[in-house]
Protein backbone atom coordinates (compact mmCIF):
# COMPACT_ATOMS: atom_id res chain seq x y z
CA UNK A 1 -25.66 6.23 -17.46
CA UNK A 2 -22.30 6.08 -15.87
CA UNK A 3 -20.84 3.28 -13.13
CA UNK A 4 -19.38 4.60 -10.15
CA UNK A 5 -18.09 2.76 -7.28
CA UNK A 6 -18.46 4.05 -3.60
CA UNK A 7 -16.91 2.43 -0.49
CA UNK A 8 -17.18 3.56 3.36
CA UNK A 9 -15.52 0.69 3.63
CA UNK A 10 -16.54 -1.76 5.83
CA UNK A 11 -14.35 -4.80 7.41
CA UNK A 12 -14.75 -7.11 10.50
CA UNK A 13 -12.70 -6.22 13.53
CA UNK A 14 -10.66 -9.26 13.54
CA UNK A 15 -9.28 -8.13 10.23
CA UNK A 16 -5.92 -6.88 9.81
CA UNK A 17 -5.38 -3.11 8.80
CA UNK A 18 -2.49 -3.31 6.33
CA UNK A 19 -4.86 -5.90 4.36
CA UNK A 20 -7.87 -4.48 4.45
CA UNK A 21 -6.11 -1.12 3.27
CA UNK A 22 -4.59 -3.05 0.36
CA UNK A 23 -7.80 -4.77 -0.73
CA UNK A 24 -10.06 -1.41 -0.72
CA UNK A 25 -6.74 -0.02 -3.02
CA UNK A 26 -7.12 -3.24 -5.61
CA UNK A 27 -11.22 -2.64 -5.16
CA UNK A 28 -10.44 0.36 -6.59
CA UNK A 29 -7.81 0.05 -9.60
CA UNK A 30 -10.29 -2.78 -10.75
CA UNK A 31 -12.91 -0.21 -10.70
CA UNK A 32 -10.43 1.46 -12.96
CA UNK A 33 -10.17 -1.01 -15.64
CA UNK A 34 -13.33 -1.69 -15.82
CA UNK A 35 -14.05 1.60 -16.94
CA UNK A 36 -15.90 3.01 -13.67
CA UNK A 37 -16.21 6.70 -13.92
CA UNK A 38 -15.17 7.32 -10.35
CA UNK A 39 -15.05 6.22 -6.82
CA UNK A 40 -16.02 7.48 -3.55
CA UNK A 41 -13.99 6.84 -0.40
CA UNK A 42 -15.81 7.28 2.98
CA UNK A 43 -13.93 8.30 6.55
CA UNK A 44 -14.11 7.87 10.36
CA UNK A 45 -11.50 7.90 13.29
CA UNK A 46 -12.79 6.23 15.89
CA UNK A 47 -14.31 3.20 14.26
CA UNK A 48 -12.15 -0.27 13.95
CA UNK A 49 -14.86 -1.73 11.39
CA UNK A 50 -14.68 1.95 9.46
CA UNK A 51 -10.66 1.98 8.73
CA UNK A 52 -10.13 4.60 6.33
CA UNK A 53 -9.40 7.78 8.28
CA UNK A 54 -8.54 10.24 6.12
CA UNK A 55 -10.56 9.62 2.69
CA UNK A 56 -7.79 12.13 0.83
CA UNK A 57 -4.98 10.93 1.90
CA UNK A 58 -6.01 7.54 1.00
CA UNK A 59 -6.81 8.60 -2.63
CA UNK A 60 -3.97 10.38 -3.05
CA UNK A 61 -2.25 6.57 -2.88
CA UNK A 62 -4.32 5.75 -6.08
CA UNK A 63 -2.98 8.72 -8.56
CA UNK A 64 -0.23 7.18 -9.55
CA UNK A 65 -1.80 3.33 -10.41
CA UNK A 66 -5.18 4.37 -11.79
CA UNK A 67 -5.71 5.92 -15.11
CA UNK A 68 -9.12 7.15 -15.88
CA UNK A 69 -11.23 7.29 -12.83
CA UNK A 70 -12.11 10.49 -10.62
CA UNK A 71 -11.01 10.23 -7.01
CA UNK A 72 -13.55 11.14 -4.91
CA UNK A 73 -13.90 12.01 -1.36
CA UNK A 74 -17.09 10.07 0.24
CA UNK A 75 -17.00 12.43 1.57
CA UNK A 76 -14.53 14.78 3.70
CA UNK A 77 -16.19 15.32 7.33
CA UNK A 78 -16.00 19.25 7.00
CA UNK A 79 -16.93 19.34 11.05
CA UNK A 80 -13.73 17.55 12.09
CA UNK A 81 -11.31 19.80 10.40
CA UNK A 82 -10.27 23.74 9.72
CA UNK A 83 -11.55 25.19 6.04
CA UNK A 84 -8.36 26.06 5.29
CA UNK A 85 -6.93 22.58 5.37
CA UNK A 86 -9.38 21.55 3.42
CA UNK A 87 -9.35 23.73 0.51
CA UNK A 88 -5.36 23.53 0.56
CA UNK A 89 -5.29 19.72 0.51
CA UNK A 90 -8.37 19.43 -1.77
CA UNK A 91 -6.48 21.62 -3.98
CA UNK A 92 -3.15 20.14 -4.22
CA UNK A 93 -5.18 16.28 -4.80
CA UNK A 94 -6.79 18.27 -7.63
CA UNK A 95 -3.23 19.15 -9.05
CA UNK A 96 -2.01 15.77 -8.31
CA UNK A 97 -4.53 13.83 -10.08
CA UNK A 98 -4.46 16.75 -12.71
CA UNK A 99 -8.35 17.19 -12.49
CA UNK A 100 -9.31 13.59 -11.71
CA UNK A 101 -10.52 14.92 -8.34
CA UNK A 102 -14.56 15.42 -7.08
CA UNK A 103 -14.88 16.89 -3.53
CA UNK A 104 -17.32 14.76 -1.52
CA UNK A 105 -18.44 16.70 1.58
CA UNK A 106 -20.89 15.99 4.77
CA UNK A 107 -21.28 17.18 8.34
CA UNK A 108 -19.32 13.85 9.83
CA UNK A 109 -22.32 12.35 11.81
CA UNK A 110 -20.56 10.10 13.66
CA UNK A 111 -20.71 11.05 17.56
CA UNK A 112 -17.17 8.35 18.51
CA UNK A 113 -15.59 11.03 16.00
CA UNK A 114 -17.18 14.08 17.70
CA UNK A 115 -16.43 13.05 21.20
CA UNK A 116 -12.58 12.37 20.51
CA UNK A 117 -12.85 15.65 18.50
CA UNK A 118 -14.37 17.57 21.35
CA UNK A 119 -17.51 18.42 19.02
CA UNK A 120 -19.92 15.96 19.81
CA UNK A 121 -22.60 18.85 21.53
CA UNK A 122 -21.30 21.40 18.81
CA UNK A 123 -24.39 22.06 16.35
CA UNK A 124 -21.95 20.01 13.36
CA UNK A 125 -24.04 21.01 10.71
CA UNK A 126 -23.66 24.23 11.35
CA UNK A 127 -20.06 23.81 11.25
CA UNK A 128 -20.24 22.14 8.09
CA UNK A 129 -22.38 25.07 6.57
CA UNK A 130 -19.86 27.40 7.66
CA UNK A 131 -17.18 25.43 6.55
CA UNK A 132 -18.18 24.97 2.92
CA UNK A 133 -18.70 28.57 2.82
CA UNK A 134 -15.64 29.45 3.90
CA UNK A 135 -13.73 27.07 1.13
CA UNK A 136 -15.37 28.61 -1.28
CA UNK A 137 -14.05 31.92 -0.59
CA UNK A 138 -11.00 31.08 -0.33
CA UNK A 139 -11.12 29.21 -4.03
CA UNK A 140 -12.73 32.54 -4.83
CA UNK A 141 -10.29 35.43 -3.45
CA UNK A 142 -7.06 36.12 -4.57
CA UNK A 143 -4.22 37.17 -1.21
CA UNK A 144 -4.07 39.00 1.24
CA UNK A 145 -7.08 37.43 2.83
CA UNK A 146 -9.33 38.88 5.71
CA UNK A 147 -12.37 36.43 4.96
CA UNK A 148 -14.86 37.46 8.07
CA UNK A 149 -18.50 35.84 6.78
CA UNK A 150 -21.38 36.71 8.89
CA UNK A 151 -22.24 34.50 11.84
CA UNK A 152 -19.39 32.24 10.66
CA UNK A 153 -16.95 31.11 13.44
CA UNK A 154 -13.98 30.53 10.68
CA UNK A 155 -12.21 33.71 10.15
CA UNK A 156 -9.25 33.37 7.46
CA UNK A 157 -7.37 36.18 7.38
CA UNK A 158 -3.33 36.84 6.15
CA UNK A 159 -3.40 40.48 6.82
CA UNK A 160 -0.85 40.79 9.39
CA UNK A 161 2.32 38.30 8.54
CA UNK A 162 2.00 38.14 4.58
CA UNK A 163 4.10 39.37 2.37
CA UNK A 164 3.28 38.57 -1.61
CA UNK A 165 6.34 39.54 -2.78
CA UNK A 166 8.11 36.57 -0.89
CA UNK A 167 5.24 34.01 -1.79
CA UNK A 168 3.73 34.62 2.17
CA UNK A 169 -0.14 34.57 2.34
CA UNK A 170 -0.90 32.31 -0.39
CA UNK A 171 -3.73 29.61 -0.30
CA UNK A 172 -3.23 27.17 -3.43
CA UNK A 173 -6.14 27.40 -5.77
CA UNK A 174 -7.31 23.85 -7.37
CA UNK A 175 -6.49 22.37 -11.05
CA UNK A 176 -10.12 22.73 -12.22
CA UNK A 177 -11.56 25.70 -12.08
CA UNK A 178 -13.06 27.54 -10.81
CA UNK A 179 -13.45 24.84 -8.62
CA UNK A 180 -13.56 20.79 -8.76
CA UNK A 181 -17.24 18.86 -8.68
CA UNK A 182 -18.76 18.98 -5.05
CA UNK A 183 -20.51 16.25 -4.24
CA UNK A 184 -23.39 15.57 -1.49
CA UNK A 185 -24.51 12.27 0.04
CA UNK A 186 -27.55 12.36 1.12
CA UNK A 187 -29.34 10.35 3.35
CA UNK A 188 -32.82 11.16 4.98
CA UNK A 189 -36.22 11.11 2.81
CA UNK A 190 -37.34 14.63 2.06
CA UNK A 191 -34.03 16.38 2.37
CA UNK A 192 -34.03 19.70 2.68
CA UNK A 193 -29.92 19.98 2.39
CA UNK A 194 -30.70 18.78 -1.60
CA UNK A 195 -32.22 22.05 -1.97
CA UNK A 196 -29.60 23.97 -0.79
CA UNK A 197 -27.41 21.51 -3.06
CA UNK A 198 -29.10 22.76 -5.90
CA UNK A 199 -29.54 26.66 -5.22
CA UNK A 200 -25.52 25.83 -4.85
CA UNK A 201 -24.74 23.84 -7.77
CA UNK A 202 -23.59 21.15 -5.45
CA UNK A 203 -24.38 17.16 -7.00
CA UNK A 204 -26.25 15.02 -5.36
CA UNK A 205 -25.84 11.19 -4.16
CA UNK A 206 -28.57 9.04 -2.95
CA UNK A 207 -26.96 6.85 -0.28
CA UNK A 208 -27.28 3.16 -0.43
CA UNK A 209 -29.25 2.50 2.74
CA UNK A 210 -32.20 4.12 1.93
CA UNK A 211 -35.41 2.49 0.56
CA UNK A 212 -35.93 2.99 -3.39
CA UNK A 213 -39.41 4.76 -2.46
CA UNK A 214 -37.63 7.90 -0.94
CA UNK A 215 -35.13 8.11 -3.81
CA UNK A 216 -37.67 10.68 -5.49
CA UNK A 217 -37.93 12.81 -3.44
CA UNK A 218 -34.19 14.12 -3.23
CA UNK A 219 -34.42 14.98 -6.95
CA UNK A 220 -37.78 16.56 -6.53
CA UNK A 221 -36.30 18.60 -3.43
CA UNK A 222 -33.15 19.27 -6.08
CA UNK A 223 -34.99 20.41 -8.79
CA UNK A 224 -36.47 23.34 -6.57
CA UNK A 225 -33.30 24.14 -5.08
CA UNK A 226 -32.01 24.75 -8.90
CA UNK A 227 -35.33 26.27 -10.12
CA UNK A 228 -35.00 29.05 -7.16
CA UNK A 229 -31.90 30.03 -8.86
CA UNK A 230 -33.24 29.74 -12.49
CA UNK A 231 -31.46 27.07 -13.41
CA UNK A 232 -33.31 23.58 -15.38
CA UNK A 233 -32.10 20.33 -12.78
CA UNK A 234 -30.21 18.01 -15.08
CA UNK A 235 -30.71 14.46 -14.67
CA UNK A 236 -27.07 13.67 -15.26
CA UNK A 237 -25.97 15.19 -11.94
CA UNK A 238 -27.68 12.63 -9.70
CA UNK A 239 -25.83 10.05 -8.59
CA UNK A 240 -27.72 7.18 -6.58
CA UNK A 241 -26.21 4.16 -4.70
CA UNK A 242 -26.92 1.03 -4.50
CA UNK A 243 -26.19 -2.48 -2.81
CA UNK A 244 -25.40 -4.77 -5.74
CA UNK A 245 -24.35 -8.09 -6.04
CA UNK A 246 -24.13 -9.71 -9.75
CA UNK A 247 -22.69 -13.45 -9.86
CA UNK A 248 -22.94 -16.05 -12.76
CA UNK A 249 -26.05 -18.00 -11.74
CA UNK A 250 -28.99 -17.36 -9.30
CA UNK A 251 -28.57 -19.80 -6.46
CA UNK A 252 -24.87 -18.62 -5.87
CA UNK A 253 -26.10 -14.64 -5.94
CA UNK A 254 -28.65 -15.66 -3.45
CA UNK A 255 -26.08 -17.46 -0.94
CA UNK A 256 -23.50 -14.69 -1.45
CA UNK A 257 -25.57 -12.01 -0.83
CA UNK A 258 -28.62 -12.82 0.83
CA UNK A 259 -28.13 -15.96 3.04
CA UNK A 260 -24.74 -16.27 4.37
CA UNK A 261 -25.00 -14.83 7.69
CA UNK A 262 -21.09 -14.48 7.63
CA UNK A 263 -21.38 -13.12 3.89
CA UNK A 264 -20.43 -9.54 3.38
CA UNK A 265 -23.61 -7.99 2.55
CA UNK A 266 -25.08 -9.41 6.00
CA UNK A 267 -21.73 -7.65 8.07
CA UNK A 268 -22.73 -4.37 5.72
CA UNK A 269 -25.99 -4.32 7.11
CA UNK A 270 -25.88 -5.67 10.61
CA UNK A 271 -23.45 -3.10 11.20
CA UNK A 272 -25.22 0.32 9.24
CA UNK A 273 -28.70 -1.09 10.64
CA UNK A 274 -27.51 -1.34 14.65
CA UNK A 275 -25.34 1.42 13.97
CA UNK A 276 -28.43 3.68 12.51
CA UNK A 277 -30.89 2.57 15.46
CA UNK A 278 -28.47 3.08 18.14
CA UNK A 279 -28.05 7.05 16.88
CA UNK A 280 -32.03 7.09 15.92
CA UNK A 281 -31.65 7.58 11.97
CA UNK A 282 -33.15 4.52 10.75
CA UNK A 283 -35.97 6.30 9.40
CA UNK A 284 -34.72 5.33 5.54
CA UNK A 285 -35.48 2.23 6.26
CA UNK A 286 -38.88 2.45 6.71
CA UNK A 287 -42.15 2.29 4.26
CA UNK A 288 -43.67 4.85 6.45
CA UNK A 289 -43.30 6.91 9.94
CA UNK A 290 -45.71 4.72 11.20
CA UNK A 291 -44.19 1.35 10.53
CA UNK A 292 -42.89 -0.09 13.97
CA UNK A 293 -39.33 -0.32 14.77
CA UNK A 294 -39.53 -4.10 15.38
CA UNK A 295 -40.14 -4.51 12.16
CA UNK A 296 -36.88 -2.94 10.34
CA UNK A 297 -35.10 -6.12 10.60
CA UNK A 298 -31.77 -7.21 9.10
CA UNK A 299 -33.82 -9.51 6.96
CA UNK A 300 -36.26 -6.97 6.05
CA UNK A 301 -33.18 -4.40 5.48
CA UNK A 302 -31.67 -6.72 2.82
CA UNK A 303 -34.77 -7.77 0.96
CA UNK A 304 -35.39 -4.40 0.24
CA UNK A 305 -32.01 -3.22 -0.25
CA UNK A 306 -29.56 -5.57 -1.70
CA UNK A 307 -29.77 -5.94 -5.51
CA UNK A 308 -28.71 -9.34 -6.57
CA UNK A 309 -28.96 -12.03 -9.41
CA UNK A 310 -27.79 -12.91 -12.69
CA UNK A 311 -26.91 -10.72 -14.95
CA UNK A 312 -29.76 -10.24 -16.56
CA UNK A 313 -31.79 -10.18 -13.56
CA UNK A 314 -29.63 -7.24 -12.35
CA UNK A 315 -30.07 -5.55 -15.07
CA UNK A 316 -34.10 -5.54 -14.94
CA UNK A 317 -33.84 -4.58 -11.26
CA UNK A 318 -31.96 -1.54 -12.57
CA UNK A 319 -33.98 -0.65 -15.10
CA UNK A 320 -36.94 -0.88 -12.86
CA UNK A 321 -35.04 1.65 -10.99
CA UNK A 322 -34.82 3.64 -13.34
CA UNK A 323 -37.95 4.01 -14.58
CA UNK A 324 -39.41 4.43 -10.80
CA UNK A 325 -36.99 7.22 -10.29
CA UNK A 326 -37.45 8.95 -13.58
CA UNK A 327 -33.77 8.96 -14.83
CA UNK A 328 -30.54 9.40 -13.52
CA UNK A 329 -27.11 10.30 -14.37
CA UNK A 330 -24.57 7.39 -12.42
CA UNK A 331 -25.51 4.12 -10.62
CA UNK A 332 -22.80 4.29 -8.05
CA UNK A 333 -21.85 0.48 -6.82
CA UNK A 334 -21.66 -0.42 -2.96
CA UNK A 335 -18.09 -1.73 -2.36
CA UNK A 336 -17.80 -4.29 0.34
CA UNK A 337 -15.30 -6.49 2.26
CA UNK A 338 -14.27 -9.44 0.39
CA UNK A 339 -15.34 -12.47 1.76
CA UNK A 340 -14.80 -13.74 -1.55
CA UNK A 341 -12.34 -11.86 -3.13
CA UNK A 342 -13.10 -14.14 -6.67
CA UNK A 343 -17.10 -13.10 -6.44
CA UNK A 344 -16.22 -9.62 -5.53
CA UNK A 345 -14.46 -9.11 -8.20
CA UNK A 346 -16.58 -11.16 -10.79
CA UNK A 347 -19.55 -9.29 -9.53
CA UNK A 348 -18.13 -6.14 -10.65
CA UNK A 349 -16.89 -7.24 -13.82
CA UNK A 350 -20.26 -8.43 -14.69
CA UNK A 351 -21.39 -5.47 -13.48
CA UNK A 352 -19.24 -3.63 -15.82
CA UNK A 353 -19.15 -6.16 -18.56
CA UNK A 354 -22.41 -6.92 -18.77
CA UNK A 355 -25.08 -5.48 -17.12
CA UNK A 356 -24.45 -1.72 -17.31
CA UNK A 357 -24.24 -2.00 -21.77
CA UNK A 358 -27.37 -3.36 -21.64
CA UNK A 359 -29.02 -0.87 -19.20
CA UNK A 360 -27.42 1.71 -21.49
CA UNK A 361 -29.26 0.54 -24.66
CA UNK A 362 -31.95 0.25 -22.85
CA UNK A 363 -31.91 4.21 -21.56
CA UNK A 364 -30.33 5.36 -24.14
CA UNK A 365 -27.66 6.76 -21.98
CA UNK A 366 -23.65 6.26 -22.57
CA UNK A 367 -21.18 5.85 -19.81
CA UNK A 368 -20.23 9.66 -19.97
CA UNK A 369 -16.53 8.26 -20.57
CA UNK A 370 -16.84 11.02 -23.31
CA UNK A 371 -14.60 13.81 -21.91
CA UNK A 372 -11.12 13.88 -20.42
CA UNK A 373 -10.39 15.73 -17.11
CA UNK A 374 -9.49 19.37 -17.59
CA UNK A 375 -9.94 22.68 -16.74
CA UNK A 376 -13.31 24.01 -16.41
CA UNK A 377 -14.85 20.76 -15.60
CA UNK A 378 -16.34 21.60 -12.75
């Protein structure tokens, strides 16, 4: 099973920018050392607790002082830019990174970004389908271009001012080919997007506000989407996140992470759960359709969603997981603002250190650190 790290991130307002940018860059290159197999970056514009606005361009900062880890968009908001940026900057962070690169896409569901966009009553899922489509082409199709997809509002075309012969009309083509890992968060119980994922060879990851219950049925709904194409669903290719917090005894796990009401994981979820209810998605939050809004609480939130303990009680709660969900390929760890920047960081070397060996024996699984990047790897 391999350890992956995934931040949106998330920082109080009254924090400063330069700092906060900083600390999600050393949350990362620890990640590194540790031996983390990647790391997903989240993005948002118009959100001063959400500060990372271009999830690329911040990666792109970490090339040069991380070794090992893939650099993964978490994910690029394919409704709030053109396809052809996209696949040309996706493509040049794939050379850059020389393969160390997984594309991380979703709609962009959040309406402040829209509304300064000008989107916010465009159908942006449509967009995004459209937009995926129309990177993949252009990964696909050698120059001139004259990509004109049915129904598809992104025409790509170089037919008119290119000239090969002087390098005009080219659209850069990525490191790994024929194209780098995409990767899908995925949020609502019963997804149907997970099928597509699968008919599409797309990878899915289960976010980490969503109750363990529903986890099941994203690989259940990705399993068909690969069987309509004749394909067996590997195990390895799921990806779910969690809330974690491991610290060196029990009572300080429980004050860190569960009672502080200025503690990070508290912020996290005050924030995703008023955030959620105010746009009407909280539905992963509940047991059942049925169950009454008053009762999704922040308290009920974090009981059923924050992982926390000793080591060894981490490591049960993940095995328990496990064997609820049936197997899966990475455990993907919730970064969060550091309150503490000492617990932070011990939780994830005990994460690391400690917890994720012993899941491994446990699974039998290894920390698919087997491979180098290279060509072909998608």
């Amino acid at each position: 099973m391999r350890l992956g790290y995934f931040t949106m991130p998330m920082h109080p307002m009254h924090r400063n920018w330069t700092e906060t940018l900083q600390e999600d860059r050393e949350g990362i290159i620890l990640a590194d050392k540790l031996g983390f197999y990647d790391c997903f970056v989240g993005e948002h514009l118009a959100d001063k607790v959400e500060t990372i606005t271009n999830s690329m361009l911040f990666l792109s900062s970490l090339i040069s002082d991380t070794k090992t880890i893939k650099l993964a968009t978490g994910t690029t908001n394919l409704s709030q830019t053109h396809p052809v940026l996209v696949a040309s900057h996706a493509a040049m962070m794939d050379h850059l990174s020389k393969g160390r690169f997984i594309l991380g896409i979703s709609p962009g569901s959040l309406p402040t970004d829209a509304e300064v966009l000008g989107t916010l009553d465009e159908n942006r899922q449509k967009m995004f389908e459209e937009s995926i489509d129309v990177i993949l082409e252009i990964w696909k199709r050698d120059p001139p271009y004259d990509i004109d997809l049915p129904d598809n509002r992104y025409k790509v075309s170089t037919m008119k001012t290119g000239e090969l012969s002087l390098g005009l009309g080219y659209l850069a083509k990525p490191y790994q080919q024929p194209r780098p890992e995409i990767v899908g968060t995925v949020v609502a119980p019963f997804s149907k997007g997970v099928i597509q994922m699968g008919k599409r060879d797309f990878h899915p990851m289960s976010a980490n506000f969503l109750l363990s219950k529903w986890l099941k049925s994203h690989w259940d709904n990705y399993a068909i989407g690969k069987a309509e194409v004749g394909v067996q669903a590997d195990r390895s290719d799921w990806r779910i996140a969690r809330t974690i917090f491991v610290a060196d005894d029990e009572a300080t796990a429980r004050r860190y992470a569960m009672e502080d009401p200025n503690g990070p994981y508290s912020f996290y979820y005050r924030q995703i759960l008023t955030k959620f209810k105010r746009a009407g998605i909280h539905g992963g939050f509940k047991e059942s359709r049925e169950q009454s809004d008053d009762e999704i609480t922040l308290e009920y939130v974090m009981k059923n969603l924050v992982i926390h303990g000793t080591p060894d009680q981490v490591t049960e709660q993940i095995l328990e997981l496990n064997e609820m969900v049936g197997g899966f390929g990475e455990l993907v760890y919730a970064g969060m603002d550091w309150v503490d920047e000492g617990l932070a960081k011990r939780s994830m070397e005990l994460l690391a250190t400690e917890v994720m060996p012993k899941v491994r024996a446990s699974t039998g699984t290894s920390d698919g650190m087997g491979a180098a990047p290279s060509k072909g790897a998608a």
